[in-house]
PDB file of N, CA and C in Angstrom:
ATOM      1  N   UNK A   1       3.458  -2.386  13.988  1.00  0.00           N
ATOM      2  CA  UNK A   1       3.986  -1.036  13.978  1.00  0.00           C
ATOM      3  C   UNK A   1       2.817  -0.064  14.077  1.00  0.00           C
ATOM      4  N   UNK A   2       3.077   0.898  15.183  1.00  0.00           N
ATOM      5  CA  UNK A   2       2.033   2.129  14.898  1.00  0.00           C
ATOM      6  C   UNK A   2       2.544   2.992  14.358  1.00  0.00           C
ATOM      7  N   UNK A   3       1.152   3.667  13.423  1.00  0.00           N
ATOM      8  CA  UNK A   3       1.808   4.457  12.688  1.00  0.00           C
ATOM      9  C   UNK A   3       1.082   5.909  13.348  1.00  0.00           C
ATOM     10  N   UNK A   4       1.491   7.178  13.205  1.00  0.00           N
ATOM     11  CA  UNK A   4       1.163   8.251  13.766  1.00  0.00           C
ATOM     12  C   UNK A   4       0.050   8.470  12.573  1.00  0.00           C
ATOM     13  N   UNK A   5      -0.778   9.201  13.515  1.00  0.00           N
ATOM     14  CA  UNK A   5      -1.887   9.672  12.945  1.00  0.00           C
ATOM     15  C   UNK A   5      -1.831  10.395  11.576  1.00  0.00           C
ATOM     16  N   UNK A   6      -1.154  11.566  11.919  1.00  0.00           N
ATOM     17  CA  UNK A   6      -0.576  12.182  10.679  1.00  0.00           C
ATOM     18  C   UNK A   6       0.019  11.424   9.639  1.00  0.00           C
ATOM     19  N   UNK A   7       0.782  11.180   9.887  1.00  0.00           N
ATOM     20  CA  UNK A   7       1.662  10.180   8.976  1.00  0.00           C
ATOM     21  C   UNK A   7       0.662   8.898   8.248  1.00  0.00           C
ATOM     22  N   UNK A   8      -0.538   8.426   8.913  1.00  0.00           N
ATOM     23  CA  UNK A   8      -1.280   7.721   8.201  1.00  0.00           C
ATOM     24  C   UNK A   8      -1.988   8.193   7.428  1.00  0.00           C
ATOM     25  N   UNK A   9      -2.386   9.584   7.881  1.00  0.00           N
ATOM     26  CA  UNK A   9      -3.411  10.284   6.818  1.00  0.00           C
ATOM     27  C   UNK A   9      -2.288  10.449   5.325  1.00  0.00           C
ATOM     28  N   UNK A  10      -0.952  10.998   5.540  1.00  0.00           N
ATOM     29  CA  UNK A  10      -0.280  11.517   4.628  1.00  0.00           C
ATOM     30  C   UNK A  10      -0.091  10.263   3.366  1.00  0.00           C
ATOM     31  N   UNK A  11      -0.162   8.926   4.394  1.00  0.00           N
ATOM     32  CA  UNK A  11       0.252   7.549   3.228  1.00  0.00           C
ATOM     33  C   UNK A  11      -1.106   7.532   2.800  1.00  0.00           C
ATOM     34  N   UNK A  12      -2.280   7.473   3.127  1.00  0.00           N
ATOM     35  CA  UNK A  12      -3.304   7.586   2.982  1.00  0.00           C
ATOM     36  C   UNK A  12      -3.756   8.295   1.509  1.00  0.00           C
ATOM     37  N   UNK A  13      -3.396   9.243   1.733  1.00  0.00           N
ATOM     38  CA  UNK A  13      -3.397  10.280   0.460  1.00  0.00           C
ATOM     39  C   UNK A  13      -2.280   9.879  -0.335  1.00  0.00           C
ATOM     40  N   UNK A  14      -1.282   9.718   0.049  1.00  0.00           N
ATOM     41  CA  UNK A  14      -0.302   9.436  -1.141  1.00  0.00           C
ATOM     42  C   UNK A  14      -0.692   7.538  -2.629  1.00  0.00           C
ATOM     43  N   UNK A  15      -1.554   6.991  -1.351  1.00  0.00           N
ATOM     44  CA  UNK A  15      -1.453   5.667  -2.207  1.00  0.00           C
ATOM     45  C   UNK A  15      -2.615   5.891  -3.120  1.00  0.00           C
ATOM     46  N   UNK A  16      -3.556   6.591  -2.767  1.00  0.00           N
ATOM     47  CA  UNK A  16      -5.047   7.118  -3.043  1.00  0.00           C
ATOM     48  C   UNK A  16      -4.980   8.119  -4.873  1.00  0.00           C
ATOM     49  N   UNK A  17      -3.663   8.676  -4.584  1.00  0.00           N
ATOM     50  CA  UNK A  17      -3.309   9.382  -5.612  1.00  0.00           C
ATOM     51  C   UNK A  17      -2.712   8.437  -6.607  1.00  0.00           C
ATOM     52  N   UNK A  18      -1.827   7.648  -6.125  1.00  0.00           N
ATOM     53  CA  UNK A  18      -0.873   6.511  -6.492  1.00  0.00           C
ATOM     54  C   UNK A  18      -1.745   5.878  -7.439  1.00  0.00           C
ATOM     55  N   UNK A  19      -2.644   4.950  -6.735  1.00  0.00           N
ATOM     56  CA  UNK A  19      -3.825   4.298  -7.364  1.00  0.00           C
ATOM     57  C   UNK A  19      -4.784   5.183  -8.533  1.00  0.00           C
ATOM     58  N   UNK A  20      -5.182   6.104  -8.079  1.00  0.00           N
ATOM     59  CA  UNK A  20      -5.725   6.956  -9.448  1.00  0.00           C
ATOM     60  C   UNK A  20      -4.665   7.023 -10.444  1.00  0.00           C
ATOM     61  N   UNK A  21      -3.512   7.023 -10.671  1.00  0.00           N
ATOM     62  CA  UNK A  21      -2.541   7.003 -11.447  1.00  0.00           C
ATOM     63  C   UNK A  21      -2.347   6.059 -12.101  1.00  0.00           C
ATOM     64  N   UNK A  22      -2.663   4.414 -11.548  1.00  0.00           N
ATOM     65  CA  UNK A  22      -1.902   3.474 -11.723  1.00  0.00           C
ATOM     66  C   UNK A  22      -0.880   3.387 -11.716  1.00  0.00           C
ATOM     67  N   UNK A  23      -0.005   4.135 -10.685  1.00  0.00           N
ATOM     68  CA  UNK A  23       1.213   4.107 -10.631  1.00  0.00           C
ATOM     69  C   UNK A  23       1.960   3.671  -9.561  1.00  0.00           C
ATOM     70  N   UNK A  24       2.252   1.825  -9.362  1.00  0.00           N
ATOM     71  CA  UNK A  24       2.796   1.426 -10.425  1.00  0.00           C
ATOM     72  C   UNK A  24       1.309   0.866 -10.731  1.00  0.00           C
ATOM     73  N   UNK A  25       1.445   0.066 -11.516  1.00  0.00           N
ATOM     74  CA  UNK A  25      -0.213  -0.616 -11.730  1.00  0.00           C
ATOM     75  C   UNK A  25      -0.311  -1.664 -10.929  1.00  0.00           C
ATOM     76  N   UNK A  26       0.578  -2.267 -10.307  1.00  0.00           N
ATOM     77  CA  UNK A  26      -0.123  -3.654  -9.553  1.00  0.00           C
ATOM     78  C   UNK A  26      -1.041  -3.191  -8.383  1.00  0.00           C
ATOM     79  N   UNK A  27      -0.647  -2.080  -7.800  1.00  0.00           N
ATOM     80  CA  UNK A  27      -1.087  -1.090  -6.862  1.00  0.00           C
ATOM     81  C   UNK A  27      -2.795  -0.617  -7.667  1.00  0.00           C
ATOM     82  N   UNK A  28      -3.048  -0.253  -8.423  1.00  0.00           N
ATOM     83  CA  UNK A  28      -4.462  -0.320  -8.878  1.00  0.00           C
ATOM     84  C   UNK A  28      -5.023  -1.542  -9.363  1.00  0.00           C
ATOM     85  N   UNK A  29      -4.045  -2.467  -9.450  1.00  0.00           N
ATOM     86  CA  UNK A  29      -4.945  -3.981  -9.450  1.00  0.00           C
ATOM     87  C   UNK A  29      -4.824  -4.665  -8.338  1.00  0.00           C
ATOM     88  N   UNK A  30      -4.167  -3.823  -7.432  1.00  0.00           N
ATOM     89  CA  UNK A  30      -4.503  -4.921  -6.136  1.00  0.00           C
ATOM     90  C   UNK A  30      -5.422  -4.297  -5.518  1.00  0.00           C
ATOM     91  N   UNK A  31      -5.893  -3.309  -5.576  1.00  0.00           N
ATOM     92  CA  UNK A  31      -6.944  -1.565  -5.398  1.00  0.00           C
ATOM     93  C   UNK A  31      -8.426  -2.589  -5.653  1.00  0.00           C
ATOM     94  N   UNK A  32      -8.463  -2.693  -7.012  1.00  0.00           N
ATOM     95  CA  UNK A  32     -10.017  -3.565  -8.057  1.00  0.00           C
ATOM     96  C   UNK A  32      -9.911  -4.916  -7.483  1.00  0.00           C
ATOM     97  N   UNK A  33      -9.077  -5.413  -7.230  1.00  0.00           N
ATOM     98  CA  UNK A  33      -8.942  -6.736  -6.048  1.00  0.00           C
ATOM     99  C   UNK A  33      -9.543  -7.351  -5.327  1.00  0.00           C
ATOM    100  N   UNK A  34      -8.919  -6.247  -4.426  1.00  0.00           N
ATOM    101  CA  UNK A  34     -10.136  -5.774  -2.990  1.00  0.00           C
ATOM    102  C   UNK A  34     -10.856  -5.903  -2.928  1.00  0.00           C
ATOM    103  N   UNK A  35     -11.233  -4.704  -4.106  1.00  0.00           N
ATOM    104  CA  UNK A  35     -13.190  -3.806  -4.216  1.00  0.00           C
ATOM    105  C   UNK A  35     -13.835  -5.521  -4.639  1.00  0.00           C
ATOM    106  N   UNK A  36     -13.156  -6.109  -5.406  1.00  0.00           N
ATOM    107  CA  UNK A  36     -13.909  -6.624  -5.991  1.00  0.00           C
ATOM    108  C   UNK A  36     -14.420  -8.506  -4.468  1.00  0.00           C
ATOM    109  N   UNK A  37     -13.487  -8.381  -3.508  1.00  0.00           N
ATOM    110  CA  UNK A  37     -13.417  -9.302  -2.837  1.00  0.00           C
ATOM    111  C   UNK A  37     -14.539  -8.813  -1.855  1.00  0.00           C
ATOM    112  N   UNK A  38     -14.801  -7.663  -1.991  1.00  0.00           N
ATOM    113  CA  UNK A  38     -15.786  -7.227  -0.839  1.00  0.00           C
ATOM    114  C   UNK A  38     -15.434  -5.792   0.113  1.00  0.00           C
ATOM    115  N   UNK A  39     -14.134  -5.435  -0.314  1.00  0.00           N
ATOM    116  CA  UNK A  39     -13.759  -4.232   0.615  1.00  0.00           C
ATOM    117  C   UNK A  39     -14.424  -3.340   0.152  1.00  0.00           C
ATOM    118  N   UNK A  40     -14.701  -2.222   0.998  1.00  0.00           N
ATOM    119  CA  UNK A  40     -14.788  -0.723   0.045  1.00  0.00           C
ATOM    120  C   UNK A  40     -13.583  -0.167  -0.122  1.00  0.00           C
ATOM    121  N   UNK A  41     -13.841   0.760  -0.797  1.00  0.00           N
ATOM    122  CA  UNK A  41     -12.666   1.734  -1.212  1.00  0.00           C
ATOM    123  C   UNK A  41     -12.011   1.982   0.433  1.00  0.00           C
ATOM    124  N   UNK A  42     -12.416   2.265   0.696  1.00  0.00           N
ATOM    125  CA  UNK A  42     -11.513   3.361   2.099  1.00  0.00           C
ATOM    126  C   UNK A  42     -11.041   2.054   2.935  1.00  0.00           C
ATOM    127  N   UNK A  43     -11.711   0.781   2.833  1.00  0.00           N
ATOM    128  CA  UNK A  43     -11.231  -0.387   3.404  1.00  0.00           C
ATOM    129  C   UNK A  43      -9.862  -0.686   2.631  1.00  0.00           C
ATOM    130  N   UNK A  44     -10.165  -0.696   1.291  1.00  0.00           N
ATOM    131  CA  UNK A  44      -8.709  -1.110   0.554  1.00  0.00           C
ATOM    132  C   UNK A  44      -7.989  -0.095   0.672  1.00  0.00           C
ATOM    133  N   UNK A  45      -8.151   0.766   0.432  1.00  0.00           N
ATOM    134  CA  UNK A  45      -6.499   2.016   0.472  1.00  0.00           C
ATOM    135  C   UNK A  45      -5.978   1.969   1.702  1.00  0.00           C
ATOM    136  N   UNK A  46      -6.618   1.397   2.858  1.00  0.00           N
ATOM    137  CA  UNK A  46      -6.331   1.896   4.159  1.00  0.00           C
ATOM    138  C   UNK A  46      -4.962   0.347   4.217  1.00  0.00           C
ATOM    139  N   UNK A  47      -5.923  -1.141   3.736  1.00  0.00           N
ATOM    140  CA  UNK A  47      -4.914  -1.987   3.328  1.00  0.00           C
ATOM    141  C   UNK A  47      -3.579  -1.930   2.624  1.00  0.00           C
ATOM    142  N   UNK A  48      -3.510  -1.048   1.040  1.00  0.00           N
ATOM    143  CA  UNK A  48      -2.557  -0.775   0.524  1.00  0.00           C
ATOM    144  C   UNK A  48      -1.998   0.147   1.324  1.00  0.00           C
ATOM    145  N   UNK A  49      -1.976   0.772   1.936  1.00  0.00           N
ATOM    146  CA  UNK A  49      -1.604   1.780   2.934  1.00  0.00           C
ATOM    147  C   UNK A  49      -0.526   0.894   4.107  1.00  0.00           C
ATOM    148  N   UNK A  50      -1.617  -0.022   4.886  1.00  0.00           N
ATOM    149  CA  UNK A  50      -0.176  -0.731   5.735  1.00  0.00           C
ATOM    150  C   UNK A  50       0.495  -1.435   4.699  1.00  0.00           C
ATOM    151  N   UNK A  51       0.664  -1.875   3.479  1.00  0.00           N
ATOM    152  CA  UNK A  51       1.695  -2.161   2.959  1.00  0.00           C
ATOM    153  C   UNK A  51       2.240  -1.544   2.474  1.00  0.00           C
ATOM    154  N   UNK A  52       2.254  -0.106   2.395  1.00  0.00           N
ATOM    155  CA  UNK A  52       3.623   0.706   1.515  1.00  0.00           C
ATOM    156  C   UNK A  52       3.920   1.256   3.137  1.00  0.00           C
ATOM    157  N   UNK A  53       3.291   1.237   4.166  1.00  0.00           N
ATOM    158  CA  UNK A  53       3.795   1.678   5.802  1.00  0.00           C
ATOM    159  C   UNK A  53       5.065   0.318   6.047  1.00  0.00           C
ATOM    160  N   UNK A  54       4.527  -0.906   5.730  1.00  0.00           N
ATOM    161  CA  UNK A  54       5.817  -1.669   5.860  1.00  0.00           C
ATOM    162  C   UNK A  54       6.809  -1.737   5.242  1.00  0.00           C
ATOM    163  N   UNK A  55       6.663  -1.246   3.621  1.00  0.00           N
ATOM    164  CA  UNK A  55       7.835  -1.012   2.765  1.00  0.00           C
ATOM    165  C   UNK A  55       8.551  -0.084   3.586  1.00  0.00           C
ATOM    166  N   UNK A  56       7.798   1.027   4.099  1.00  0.00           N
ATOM    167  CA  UNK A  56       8.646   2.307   4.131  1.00  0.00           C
ATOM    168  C   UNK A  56       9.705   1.751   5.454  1.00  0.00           C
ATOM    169  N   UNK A  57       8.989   1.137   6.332  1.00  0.00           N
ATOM    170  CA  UNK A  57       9.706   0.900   7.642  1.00  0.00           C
ATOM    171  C   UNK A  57      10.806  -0.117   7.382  1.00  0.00           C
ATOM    172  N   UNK A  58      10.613  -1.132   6.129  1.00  0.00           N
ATOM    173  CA  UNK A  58      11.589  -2.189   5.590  1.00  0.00           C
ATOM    174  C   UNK A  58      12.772  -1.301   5.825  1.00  0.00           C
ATOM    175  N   UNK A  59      12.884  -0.147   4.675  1.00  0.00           N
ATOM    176  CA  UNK A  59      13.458   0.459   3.940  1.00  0.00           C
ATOM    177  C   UNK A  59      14.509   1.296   5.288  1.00  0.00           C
ATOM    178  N   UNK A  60      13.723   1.899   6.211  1.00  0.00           N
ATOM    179  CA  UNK A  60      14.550   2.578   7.285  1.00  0.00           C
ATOM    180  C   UNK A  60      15.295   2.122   8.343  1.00  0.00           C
ATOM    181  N   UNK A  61      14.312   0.655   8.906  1.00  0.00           N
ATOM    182  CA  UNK A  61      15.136  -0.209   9.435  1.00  0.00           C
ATOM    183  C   UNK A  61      16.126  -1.011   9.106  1.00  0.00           C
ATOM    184  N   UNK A  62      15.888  -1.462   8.190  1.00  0.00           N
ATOM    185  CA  UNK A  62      17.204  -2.328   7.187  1.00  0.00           C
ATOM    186  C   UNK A  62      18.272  -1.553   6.790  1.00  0.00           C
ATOM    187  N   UNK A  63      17.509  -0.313   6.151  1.00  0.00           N
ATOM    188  CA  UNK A  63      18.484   0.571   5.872  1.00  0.00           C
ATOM    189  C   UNK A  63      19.076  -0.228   4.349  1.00  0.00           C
ATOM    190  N   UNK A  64      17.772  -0.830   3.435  1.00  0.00           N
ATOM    191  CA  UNK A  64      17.950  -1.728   2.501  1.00  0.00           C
ATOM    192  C   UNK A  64      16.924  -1.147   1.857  1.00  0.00           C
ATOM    193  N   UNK A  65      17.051  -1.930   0.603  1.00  0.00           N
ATOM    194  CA  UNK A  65      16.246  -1.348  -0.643  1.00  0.00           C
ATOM    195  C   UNK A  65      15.055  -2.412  -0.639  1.00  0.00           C
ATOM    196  N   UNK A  66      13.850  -2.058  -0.769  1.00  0.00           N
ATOM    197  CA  UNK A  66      13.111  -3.865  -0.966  1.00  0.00           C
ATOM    198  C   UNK A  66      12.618  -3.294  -2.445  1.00  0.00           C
ATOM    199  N   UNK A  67      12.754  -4.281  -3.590  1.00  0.00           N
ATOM    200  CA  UNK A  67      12.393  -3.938  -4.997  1.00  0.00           C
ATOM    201  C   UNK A  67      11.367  -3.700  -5.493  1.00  0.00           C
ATOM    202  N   UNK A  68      10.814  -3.408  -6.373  1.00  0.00           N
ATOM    203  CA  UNK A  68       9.395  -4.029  -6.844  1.00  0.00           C
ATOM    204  C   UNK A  68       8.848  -5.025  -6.812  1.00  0.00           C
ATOM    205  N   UNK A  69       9.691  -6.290  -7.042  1.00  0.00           N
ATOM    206  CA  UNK A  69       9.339  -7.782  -6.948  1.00  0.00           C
ATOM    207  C   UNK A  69       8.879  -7.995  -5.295  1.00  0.00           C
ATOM    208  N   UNK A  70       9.350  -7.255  -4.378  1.00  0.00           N
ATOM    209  CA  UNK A  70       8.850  -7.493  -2.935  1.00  0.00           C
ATOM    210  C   UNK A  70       7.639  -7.075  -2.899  1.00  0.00           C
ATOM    211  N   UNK A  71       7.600  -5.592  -3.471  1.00  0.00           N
ATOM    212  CA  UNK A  71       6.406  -4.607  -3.201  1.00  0.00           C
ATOM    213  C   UNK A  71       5.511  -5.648  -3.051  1.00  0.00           C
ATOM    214  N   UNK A  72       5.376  -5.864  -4.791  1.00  0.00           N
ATOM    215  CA  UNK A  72       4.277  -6.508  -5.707  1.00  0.00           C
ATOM    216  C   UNK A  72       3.740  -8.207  -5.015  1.00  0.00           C
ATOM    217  N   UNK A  73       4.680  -8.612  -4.012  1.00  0.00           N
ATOM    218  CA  UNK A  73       4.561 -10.113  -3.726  1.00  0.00           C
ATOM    219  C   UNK A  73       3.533  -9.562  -2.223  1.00  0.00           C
ATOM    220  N   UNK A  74       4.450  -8.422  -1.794  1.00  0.00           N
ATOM    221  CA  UNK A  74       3.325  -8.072  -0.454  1.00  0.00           C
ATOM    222  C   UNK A  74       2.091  -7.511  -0.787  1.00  0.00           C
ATOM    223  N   UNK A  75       1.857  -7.233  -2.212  1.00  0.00           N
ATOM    224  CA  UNK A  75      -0.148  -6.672  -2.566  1.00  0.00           C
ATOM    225  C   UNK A  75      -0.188  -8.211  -2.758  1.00  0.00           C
ATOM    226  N   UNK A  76      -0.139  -8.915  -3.787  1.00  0.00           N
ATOM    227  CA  UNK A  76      -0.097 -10.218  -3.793  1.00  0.00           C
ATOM    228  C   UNK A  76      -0.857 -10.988  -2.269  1.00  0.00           C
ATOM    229  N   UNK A  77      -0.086 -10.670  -1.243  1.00  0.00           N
ATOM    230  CA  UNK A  77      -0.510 -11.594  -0.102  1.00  0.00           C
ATOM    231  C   UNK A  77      -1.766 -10.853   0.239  1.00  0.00           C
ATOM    232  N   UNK A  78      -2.690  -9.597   0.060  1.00  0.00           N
ATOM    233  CA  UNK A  78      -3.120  -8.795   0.581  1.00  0.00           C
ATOM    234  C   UNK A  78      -4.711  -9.978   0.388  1.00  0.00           C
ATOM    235  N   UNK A  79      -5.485 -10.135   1.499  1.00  0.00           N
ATOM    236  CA  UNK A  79      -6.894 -10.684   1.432  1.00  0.00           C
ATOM    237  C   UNK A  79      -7.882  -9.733   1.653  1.00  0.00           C
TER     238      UNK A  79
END
């Protein structure tokens, strides 16, 4: 999926905030994860980023709910 420019900057910022929050927290432990596997910061958010871009597209195409237990299984797969 491409995502529009804009629209990447906007998830961009939104997960960035997300993560300073810990909100939810698996999202800032999959954040220290990362960092800690070798990404930098702007490498990992940009990662958590295509995965809340695929939640969101789950969510519009399905026209379905995907839970937390999905979220959390797709940071889970994140290398």
């Amino acid at each position: 999926m491409e995502i529009p420019p804009r629209a990447k900057q906007a998830l961009l910022d939104l997960v960035e905030i997300r993560v300073r929050l810990q909100e939810p927290p698996k999202l800032k432990q999959t954040f220290d994860r990362l960092l800690i596997s070798g990404y930098s910061p702007d490498q990992a958010l940009a990662k958590l980023r295509d995965v809340w871009a695929e939640e969101l597209w789950s969510r519009l195409c399905q026209r379905g709910n995907i839970g937390q237990g999905e979220f959390e299984l797709l940071l889970d797969r994140l290398e």
